[in-house]
Structure formats: structure tokens, C-alpha cells
N, C-alpha and C. Protein backbone atom coordinates (compact mmCIF):
# COMPACT_ATOMS: atom_id res chain seq x y z
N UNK A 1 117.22 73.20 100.53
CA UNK A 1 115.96 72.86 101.16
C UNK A 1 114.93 73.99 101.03
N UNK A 2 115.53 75.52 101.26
CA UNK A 2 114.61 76.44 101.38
C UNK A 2 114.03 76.56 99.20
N UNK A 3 114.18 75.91 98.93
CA UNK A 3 113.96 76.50 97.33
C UNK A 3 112.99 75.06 96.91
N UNK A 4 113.02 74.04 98.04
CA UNK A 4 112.38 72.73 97.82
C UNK A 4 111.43 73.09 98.13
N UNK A 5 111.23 73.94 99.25
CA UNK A 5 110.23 73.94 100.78
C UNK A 5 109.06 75.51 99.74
N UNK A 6 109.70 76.22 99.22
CA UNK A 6 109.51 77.66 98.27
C UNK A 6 108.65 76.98 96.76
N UNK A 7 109.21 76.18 96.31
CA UNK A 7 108.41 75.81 95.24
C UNK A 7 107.21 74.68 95.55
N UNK A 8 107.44 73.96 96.69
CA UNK A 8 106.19 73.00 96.98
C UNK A 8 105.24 73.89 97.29
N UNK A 9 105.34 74.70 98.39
CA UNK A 9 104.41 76.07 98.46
C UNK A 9 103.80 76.74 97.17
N UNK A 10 104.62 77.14 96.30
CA UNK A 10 104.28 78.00 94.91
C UNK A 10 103.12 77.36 94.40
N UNK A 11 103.19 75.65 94.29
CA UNK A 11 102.59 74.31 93.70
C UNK A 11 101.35 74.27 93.92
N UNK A 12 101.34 74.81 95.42
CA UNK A 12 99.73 74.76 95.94
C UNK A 12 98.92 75.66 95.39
N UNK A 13 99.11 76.76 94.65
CA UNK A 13 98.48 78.24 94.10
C UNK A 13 97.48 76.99 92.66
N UNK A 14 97.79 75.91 92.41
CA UNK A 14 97.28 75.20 91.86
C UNK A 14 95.86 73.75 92.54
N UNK A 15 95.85 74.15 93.80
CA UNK A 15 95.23 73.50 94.41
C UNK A 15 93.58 74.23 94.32
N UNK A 16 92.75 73.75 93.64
CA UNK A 16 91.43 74.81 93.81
C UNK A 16 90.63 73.52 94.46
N UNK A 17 89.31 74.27 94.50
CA UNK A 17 88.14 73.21 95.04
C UNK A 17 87.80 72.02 94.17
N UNK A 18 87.68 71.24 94.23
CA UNK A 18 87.26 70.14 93.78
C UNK A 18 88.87 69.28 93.06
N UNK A 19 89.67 69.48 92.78
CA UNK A 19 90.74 69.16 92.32
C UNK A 19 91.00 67.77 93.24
N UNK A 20 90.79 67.46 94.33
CA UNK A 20 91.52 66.81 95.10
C UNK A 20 92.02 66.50 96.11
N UNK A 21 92.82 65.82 97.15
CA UNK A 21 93.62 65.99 98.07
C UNK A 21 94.66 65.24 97.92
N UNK A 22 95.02 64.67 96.95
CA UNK A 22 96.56 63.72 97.23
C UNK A 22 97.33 65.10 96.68
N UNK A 23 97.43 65.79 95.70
CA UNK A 23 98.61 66.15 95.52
C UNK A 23 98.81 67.67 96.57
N UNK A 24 97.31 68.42 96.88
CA UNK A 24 98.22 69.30 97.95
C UNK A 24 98.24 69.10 99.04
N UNK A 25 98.17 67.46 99.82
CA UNK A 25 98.67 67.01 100.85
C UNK A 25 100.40 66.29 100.46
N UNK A 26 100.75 65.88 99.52
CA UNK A 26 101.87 65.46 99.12
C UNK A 26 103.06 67.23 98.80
N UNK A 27 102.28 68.43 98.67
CA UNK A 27 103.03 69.15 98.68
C UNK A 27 103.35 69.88 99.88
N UNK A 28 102.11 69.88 100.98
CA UNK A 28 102.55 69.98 102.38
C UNK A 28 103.49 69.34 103.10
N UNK A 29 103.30 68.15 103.01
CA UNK A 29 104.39 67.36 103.66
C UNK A 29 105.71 67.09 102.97
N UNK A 30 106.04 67.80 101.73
CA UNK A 30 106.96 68.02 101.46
C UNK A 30 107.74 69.35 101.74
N UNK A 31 106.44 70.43 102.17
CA UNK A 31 107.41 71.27 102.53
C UNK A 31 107.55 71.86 103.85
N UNK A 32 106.69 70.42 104.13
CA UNK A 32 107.37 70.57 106.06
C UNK A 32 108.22 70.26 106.58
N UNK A 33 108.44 68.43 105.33
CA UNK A 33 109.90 68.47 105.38
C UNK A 33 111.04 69.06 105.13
N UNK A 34 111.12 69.54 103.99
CA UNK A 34 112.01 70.70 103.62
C UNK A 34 111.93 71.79 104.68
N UNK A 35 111.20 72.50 105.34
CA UNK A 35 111.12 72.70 106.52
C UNK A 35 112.19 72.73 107.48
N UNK A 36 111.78 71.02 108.16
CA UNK A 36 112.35 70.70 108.96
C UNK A 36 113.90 70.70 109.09
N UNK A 37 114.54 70.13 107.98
CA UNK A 37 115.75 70.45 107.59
C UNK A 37 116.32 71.00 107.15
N UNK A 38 115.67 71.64 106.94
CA UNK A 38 116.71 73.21 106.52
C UNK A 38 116.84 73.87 108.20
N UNK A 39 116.16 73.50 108.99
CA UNK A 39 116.33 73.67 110.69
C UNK A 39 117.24 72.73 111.21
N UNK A 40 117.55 71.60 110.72
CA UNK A 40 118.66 70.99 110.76
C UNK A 40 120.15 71.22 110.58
N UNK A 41 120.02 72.68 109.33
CA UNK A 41 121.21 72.76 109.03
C UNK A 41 121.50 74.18 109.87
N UNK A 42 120.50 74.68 110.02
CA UNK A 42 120.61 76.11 110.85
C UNK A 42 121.53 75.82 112.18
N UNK A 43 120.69 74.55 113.01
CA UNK A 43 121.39 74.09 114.19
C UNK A 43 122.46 74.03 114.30
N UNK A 44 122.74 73.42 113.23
CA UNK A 44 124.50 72.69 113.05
C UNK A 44 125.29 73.79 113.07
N UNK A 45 124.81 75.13 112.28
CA UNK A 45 125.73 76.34 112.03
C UNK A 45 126.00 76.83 113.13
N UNK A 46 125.05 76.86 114.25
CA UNK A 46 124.72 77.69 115.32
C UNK A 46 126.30 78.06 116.56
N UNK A 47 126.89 77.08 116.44
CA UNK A 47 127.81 76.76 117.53
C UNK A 47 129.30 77.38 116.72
N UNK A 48 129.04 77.71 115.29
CA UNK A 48 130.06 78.11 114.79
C UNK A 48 129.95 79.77 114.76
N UNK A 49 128.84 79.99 115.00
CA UNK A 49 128.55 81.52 114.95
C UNK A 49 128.57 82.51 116.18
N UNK A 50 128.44 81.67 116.95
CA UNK A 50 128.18 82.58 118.34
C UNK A 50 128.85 81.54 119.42
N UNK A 51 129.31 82.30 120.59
CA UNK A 51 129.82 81.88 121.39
C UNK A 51 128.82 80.74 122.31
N UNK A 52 129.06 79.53 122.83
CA UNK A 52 128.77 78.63 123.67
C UNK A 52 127.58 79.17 124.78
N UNK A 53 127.66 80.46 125.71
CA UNK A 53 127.28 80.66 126.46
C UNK A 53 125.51 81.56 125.45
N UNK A 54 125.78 81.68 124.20
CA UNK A 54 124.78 82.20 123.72
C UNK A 54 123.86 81.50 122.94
N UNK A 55 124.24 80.66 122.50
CA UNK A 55 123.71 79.80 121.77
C UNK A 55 122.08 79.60 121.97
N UNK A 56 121.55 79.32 123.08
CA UNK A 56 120.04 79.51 123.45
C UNK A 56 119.21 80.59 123.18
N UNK A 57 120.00 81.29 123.76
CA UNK A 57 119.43 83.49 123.81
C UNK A 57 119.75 83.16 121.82
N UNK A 58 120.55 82.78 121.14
CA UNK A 58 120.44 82.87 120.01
C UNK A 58 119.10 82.44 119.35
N UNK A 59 118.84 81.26 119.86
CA UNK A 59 118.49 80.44 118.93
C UNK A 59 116.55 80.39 119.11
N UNK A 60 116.54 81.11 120.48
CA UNK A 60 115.18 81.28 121.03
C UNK A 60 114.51 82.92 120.65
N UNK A 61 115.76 83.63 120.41
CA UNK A 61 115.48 85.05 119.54
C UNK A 61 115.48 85.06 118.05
N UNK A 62 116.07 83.34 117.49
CA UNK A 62 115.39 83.97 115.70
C UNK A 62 114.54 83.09 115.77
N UNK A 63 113.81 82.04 116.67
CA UNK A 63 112.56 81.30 116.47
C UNK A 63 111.12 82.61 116.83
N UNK A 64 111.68 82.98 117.73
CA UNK A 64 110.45 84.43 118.17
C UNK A 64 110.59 85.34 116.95
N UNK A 65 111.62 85.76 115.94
CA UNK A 65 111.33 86.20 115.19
C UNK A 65 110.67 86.06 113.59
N UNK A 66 111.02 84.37 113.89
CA UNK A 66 110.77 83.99 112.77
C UNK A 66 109.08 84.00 112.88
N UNK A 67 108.47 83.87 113.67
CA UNK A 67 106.95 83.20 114.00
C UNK A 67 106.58 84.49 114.02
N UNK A 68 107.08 86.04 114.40
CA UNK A 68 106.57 87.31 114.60
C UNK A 68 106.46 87.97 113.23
N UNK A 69 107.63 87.65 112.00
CA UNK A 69 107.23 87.98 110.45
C UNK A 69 106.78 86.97 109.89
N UNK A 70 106.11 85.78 110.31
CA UNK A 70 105.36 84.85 110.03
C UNK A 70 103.60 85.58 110.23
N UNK A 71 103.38 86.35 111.53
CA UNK A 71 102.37 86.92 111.81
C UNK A 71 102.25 88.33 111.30
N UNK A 72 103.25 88.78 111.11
CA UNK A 72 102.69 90.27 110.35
C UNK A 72 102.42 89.84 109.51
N UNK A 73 102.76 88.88 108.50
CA UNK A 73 102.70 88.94 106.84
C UNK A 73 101.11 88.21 106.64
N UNK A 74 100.88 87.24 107.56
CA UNK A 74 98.94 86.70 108.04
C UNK A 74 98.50 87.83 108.07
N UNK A 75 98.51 89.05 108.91
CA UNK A 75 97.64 90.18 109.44
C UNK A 75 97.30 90.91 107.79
N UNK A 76 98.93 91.44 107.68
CA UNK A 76 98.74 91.61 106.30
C UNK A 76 97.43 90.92 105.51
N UNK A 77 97.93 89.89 104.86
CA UNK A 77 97.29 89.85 103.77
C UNK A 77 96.11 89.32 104.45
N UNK A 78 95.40 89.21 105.59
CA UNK A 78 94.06 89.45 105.91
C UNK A 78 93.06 90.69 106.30
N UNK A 79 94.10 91.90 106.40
CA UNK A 79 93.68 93.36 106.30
C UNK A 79 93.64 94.19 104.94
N UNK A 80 94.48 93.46 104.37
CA UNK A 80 94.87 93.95 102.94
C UNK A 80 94.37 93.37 101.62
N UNK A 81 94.46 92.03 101.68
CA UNK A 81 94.42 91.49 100.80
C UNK A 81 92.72 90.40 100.65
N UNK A 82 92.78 89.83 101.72
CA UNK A 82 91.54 88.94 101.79
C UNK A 82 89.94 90.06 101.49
N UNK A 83 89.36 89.45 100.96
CA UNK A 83 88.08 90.05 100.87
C UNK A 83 87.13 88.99 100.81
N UNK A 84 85.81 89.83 101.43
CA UNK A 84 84.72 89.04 101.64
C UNK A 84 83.92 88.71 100.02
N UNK A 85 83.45 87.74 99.62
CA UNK A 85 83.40 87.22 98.04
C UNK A 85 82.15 87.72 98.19
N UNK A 86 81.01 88.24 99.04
CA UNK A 86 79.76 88.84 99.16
C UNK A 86 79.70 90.76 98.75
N UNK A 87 80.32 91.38 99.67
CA UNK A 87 80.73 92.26 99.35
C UNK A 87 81.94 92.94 98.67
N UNK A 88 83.31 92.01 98.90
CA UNK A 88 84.60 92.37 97.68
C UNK A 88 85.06 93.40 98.44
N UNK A 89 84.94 93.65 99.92
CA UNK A 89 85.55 94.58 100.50
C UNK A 89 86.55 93.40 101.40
N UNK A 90 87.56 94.22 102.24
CA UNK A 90 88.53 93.78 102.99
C UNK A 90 87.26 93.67 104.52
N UNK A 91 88.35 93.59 105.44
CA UNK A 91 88.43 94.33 107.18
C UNK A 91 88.05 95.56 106.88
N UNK A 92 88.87 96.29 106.16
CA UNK A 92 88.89 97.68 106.47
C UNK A 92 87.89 98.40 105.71
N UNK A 93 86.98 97.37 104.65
CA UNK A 93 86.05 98.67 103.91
C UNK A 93 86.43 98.78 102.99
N UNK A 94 87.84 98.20 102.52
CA UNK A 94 88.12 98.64 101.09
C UNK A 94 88.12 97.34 100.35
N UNK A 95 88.48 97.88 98.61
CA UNK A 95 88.59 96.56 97.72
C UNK A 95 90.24 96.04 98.18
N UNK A 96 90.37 95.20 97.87
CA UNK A 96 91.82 94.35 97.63
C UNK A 96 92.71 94.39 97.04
N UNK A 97 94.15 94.67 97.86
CA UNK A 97 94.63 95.38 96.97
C UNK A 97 95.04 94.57 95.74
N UNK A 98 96.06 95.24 94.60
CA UNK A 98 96.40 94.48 93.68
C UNK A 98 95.18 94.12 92.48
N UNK A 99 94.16 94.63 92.88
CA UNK A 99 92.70 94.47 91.98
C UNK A 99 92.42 92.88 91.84
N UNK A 100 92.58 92.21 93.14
CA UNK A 100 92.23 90.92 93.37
C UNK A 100 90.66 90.49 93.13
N UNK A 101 89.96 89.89 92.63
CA UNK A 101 89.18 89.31 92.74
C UNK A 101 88.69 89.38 93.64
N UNK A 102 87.14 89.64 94.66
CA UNK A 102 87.52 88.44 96.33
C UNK A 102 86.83 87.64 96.15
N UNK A 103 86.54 87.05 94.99
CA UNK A 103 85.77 85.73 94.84
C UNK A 103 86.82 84.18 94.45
N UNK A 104 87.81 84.87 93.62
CA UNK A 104 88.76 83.89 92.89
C UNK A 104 89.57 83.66 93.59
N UNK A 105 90.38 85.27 94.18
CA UNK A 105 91.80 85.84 95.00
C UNK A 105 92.58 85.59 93.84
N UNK A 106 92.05 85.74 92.08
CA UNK A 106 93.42 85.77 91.59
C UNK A 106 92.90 87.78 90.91
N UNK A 107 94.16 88.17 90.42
CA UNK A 107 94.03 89.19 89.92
C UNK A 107 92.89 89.45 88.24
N UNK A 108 92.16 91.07 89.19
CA UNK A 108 91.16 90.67 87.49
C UNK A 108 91.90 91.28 86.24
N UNK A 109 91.32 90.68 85.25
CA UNK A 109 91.87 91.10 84.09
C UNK A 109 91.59 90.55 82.90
């Protein structure tokens, strides 16, 4: 699921302006589903891994973590990486890293 959910994502780097909306709404909801079940199979594991009385404290400490390197990696690449397409600077004043574009966001060259 996670390699279904990984390449529908990748798919969208093909989504620009004017292109459309059926196919990167058909790749969202494919990889929300993929998503979802691959949380399906996590669950199922859960009771084989940890004892009965933990299972919650488990399962409520890798959802908080999952959503907390979900938010560094946003901050990231909006301190780092995003730039304003007017000036080509970040947040911080600088260019982007990776010698991004900030008009395209693909790399120049």
C-alpha cells in the first residue's frame, strides 16, 4: 500500500496549471486510499506487538508522531525551500535551496 500511496503522490509532480483536474484528483484519492489501509494493516499488527494494556498509549503516540514529522517536513520546505516567484527569496531572505526556481519550483539548469 505504502509504494501505491508513494507513487500516486510522485504522479502529482506532473500536475501543472492548466492540465486539468480528473487525473490529480484520481491520484489523491488513490492515495488516501492507499493511505487508509495501509492503517488497516498497522491496526491489525498492533495487538501482536505490545501488550493489551498498551495498545492505546501505543497507538495514540505513533499517530502524534506521525502528524509531528508530517509538520517539520511542511515548516521545512516552507522555510527552506518555497520562494516568493516576485522576489526568489524564501521566509528567511535567502534563495532556495537546491537552486530551485521560485517561479517553476523545479531545479534551474
Amino acid at each position: 500500500m505504502a509504494i501505491l500511496q508513494a507513487a500516486s503522490l510522485a504522479l502529482l509532480w506532473f500536475a501543472a496549471p492548466g492540465s486539468g483536474y480528473f487525473w490529480p484528483a484520481v491520484l489523491i484519492i488513490t492515495a488516501t486510499i492507499a493511505a487508509e489501509l495501509s492503517v488497516v494493516f498497522n491496526d491489525a499488527m498492533l495487538p501482536h506487538l505490545v501488550k493489551p494494556d498498551r495498545i492505546n498509549r501505543v497507538s495514540n503516540d505513533a499517530w502524534g508522531l506521525g502528524y509531528l514529522g508530517g509538520m517539520v517536513f511542511l515548516i521545512v520546505v516552507v522555510v527552506f525551500l518555497t520562494a516568493n516567484p516576485e522576489t526568489g527569496l524564501t521566509i528567511l531572505g535567502k534563495a532556495p535551496l537546491f537552486g530551485l526556481d521560485p517561479k517553476t519550483g523545479k531545479p534551474q539548469g
